[in-house]
Protein backbone atom coordinates (compact mmCIF):
# COMPACT_ATOMS: atom_id res chain seq x y z
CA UNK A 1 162.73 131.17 19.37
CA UNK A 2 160.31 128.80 20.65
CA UNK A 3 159.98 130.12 24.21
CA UNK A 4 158.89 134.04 22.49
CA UNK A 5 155.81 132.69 21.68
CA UNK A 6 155.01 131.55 25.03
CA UNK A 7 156.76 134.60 26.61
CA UNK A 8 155.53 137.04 24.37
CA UNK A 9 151.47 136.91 25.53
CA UNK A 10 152.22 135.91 28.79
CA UNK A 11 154.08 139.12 29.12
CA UNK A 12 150.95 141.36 27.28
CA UNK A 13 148.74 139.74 29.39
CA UNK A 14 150.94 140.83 32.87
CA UNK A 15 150.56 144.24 31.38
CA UNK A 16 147.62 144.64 30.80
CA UNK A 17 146.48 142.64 34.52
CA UNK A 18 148.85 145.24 36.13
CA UNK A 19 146.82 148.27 34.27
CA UNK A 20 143.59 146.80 35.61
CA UNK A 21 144.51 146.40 39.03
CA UNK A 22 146.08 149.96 39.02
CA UNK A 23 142.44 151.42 37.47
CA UNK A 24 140.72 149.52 39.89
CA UNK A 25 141.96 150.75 43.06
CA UNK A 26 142.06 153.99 41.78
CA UNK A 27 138.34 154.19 41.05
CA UNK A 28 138.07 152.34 44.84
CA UNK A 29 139.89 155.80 45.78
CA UNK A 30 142.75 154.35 47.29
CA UNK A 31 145.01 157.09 46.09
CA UNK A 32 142.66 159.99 47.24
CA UNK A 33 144.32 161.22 50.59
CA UNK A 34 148.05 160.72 49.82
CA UNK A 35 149.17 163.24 52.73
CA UNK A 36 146.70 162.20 55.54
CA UNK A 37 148.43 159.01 56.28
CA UNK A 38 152.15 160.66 56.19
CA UNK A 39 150.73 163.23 58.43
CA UNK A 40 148.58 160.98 60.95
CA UNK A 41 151.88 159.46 61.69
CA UNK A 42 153.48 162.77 63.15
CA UNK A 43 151.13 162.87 65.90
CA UNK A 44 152.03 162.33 69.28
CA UNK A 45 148.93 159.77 70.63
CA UNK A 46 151.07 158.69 73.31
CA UNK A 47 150.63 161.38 76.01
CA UNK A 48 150.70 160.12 79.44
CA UNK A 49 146.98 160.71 81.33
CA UNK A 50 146.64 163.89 83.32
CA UNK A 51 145.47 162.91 86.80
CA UNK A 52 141.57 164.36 87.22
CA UNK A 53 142.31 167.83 89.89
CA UNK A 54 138.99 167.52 90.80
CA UNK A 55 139.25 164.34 92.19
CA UNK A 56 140.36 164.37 96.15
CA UNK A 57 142.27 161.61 96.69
């Protein structure tokens, strides 16, 4: 019965750190562009270099 009154705030004050940390990083706008990453990563960036035609070689 003891430990409830240790456990008790400790677990209200988890909460309540966990709300804060969510409000904060969404007014830092971390969850504004929730696509752009998802779609960034569809993107082929690995396409092999066209030799230059207009070089003679």
């Amino acid at each position: 019965m003891e430990a409830l009154y240790l456990l008790i705030p400790l677990s209200t004050l988890l909460v309540f750190l966990a709300i804060w940390v969510f409000f904060r990083a969404s007014d830092g706008g971390q969850f504004d562009d929730l696509e752009g990453p998802a779609m960034r990563i569809l993107h082929d960036d690995d396409i092999p270099a066209q030799p230059d035609r207009h070089d003679p070689a």
